[in-house]
PDB file of N, CA and C in Angstrom:
ATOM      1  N   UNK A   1       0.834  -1.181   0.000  1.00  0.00           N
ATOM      2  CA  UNK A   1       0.000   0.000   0.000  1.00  0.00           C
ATOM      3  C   UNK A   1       0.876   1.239   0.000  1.00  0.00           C
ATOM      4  N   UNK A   2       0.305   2.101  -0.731  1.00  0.00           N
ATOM      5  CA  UNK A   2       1.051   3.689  -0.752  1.00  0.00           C
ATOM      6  C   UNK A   2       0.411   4.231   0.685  1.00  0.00           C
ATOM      7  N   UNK A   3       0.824   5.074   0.923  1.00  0.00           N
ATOM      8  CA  UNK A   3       0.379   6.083   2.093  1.00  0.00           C
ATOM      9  C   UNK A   3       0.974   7.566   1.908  1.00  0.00           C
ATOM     10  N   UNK A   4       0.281   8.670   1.110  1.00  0.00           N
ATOM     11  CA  UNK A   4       1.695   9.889   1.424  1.00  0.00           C
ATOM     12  C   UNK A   4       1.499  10.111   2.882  1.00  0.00           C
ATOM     13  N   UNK A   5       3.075  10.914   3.051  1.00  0.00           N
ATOM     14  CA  UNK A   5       3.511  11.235   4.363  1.00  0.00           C
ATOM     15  C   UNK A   5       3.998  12.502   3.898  1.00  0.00           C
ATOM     16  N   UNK A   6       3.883  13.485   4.625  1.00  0.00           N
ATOM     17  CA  UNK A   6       4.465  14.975   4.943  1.00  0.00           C
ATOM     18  C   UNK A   6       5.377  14.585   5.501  1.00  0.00           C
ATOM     19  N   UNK A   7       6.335  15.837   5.404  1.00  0.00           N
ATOM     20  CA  UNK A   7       7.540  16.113   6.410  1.00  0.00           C
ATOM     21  C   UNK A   7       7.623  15.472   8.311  1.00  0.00           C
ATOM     22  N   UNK A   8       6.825  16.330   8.484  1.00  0.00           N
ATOM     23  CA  UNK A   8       6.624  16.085  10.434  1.00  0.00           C
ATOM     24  C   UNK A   8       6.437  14.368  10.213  1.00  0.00           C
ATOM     25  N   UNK A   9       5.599  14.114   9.724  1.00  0.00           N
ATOM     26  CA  UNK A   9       5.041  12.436   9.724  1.00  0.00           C
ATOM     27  C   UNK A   9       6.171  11.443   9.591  1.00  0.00           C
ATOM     28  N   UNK A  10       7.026  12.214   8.300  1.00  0.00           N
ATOM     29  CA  UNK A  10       8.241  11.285   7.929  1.00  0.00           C
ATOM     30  C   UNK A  10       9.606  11.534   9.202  1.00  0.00           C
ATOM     31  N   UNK A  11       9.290  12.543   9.242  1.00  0.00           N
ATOM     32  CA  UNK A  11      10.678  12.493  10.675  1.00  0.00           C
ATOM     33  C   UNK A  11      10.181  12.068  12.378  1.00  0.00           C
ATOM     34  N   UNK A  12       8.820  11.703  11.867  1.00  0.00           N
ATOM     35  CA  UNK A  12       8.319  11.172  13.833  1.00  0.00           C
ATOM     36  C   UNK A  12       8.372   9.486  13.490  1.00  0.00           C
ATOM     37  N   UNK A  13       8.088   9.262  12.139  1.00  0.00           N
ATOM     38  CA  UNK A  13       8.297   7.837  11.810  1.00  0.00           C
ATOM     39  C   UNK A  13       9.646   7.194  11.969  1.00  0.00           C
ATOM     40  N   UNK A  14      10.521   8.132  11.460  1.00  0.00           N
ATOM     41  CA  UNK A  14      12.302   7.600  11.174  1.00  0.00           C
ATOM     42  C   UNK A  14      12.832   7.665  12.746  1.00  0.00           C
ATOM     43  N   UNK A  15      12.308   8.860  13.565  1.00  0.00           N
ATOM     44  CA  UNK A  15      12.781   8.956  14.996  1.00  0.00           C
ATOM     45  C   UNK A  15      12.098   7.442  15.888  1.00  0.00           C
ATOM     46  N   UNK A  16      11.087   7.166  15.454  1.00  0.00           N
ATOM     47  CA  UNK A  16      10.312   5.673  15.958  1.00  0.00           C
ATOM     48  C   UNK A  16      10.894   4.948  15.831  1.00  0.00           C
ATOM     49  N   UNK A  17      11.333   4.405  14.272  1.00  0.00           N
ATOM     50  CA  UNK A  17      12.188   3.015  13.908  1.00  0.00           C
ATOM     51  C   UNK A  17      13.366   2.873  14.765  1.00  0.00           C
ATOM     52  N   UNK A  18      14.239   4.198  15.252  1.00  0.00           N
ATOM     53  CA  UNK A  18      14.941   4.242  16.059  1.00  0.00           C
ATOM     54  C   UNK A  18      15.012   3.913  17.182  1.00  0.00           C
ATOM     55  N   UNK A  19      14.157   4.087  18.001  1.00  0.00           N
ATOM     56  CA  UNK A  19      13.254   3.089  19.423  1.00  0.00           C
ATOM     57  C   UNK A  19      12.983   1.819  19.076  1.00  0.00           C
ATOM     58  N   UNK A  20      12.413   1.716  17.868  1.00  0.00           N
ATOM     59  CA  UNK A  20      11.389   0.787  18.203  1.00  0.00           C
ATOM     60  C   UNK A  20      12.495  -0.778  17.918  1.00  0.00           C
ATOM     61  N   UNK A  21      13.909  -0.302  17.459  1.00  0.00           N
ATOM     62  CA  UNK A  21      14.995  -1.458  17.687  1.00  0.00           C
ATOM     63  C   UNK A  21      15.566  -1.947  18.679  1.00  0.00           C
ATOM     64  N   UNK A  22      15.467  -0.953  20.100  1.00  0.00           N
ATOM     65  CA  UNK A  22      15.588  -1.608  21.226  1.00  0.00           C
ATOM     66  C   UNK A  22      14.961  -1.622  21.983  1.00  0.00           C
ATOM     67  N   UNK A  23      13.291  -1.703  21.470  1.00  0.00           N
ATOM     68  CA  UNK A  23      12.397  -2.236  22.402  1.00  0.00           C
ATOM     69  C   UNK A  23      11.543  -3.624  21.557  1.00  0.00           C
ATOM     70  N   UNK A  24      11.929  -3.786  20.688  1.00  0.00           N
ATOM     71  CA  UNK A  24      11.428  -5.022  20.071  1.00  0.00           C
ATOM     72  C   UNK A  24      12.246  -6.676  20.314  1.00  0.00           C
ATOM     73  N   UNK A  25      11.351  -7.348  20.569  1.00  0.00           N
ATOM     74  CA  UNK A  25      11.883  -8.755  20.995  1.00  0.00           C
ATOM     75  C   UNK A  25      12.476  -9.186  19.635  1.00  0.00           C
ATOM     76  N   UNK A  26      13.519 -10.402  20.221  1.00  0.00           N
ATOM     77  CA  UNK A  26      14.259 -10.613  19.004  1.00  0.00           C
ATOM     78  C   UNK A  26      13.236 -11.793  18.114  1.00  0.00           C
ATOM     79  N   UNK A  27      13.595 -11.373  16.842  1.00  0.00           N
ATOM     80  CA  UNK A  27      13.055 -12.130  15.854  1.00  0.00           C
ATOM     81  C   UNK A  27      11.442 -11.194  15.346  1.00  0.00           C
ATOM     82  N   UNK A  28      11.167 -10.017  15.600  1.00  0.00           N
ATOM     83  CA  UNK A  28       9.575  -9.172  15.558  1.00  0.00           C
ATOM     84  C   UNK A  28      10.095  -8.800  14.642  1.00  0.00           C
ATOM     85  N   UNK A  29       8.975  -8.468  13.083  1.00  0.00           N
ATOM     86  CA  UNK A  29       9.700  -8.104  11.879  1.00  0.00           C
ATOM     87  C   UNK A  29       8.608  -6.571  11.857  1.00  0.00           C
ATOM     88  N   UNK A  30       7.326  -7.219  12.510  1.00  0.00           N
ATOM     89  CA  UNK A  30       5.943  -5.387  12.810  1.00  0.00           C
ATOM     90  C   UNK A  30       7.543  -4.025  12.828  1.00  0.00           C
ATOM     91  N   UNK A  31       6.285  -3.205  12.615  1.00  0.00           N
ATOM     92  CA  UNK A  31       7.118  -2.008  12.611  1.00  0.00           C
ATOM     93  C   UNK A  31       6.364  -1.316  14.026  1.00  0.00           C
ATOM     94  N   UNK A  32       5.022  -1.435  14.349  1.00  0.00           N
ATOM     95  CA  UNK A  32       4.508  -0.924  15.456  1.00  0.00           C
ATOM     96  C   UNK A  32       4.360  -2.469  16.543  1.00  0.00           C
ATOM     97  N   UNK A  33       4.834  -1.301  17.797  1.00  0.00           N
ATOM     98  CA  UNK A  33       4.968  -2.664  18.624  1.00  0.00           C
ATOM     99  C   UNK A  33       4.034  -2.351  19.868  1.00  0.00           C
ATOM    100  N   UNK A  34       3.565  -3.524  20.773  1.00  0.00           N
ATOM    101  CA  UNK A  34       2.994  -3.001  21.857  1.00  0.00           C
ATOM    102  C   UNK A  34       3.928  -2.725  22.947  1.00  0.00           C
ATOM    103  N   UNK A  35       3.538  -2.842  23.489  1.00  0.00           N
ATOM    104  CA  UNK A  35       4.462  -2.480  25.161  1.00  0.00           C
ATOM    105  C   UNK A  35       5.575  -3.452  25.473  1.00  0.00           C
ATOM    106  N   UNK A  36       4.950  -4.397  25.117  1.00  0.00           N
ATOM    107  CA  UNK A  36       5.506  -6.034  24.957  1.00  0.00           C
ATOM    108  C   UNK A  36       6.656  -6.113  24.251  1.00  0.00           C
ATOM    109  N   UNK A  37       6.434  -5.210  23.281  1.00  0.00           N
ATOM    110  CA  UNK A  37       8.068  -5.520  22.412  1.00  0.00           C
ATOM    111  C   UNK A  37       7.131  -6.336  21.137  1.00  0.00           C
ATOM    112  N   UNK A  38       6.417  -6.919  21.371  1.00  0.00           N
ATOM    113  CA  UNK A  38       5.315  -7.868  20.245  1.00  0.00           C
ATOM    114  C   UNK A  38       4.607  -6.666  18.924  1.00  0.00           C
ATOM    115  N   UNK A  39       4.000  -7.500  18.050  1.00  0.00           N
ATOM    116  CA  UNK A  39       2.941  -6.722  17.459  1.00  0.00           C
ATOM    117  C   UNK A  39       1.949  -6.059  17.812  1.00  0.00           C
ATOM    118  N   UNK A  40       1.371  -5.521  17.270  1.00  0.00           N
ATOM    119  CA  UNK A  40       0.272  -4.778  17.769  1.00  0.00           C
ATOM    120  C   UNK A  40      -0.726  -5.928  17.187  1.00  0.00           C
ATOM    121  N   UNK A  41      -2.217  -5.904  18.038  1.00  0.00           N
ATOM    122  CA  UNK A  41      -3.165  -7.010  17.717  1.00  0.00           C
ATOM    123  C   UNK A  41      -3.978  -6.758  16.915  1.00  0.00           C
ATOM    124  N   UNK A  42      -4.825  -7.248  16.399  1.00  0.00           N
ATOM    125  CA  UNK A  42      -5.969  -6.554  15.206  1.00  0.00           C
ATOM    126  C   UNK A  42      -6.672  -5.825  16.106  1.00  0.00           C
ATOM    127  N   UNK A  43      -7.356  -6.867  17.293  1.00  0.00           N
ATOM    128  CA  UNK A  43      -8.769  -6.678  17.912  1.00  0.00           C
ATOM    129  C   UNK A  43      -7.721  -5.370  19.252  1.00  0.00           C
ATOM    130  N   UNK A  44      -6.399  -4.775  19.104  1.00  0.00           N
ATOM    131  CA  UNK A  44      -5.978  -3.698  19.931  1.00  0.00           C
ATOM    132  C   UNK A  44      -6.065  -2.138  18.708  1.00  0.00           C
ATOM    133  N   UNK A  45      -5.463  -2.634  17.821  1.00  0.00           N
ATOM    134  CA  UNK A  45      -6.130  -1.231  16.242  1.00  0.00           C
ATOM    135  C   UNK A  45      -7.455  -1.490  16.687  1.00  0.00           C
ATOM    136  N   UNK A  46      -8.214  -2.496  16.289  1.00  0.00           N
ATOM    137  CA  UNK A  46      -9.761  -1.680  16.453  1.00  0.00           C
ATOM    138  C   UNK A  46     -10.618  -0.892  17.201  1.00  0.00           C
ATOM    139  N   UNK A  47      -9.827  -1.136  18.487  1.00  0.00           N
ATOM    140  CA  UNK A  47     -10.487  -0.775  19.444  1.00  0.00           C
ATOM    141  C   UNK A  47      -9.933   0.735  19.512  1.00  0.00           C
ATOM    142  N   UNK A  48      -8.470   0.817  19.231  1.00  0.00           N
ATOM    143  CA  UNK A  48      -7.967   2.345  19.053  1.00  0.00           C
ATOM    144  C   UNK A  48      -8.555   3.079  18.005  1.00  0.00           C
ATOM    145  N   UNK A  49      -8.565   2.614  16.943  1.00  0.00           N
ATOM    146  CA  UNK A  49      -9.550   3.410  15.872  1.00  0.00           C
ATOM    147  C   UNK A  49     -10.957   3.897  16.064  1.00  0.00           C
ATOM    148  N   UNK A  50     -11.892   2.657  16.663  1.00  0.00           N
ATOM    149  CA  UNK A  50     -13.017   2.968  16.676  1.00  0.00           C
ATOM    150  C   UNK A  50     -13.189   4.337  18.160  1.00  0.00           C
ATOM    151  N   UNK A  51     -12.165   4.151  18.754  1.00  0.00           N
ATOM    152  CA  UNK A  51     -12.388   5.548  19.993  1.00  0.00           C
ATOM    153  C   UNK A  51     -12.138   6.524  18.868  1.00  0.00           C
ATOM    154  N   UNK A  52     -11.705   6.842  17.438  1.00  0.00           N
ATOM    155  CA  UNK A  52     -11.882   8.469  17.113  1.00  0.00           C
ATOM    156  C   UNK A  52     -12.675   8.479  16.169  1.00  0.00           C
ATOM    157  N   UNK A  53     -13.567   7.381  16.209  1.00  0.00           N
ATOM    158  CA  UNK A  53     -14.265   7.280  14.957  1.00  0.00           C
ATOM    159  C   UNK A  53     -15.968   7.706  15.339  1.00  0.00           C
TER     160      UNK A  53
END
């Protein structure tokens, strides 16, 4: 999938990937992680989406 990204979006994303390498368990290939270091769950997006929806 495409997604455009603006400026701010693309430098809060690149500053993330940066974290998100030493808080991810070894072998996690997700780019968003939970607390866990794991993926994020379907039924944890839905429930975040549907609160701004």
């Amino acid at each position: 999938r495409i997604i455009p990204l603006g400026n701010y979006a693309l430098k809060a994303l690149t500053a993330y990937r940066e974290l998100r390498g030493e808080k991810a368990k070894p072998g996690v290939k997700a780019l968003f992680l939970n607390k866990s270091g794991e993926r994020l769950s379907d039924r944890f997006m839905r429930k975040k989406i549907n609160r701004y929806l």
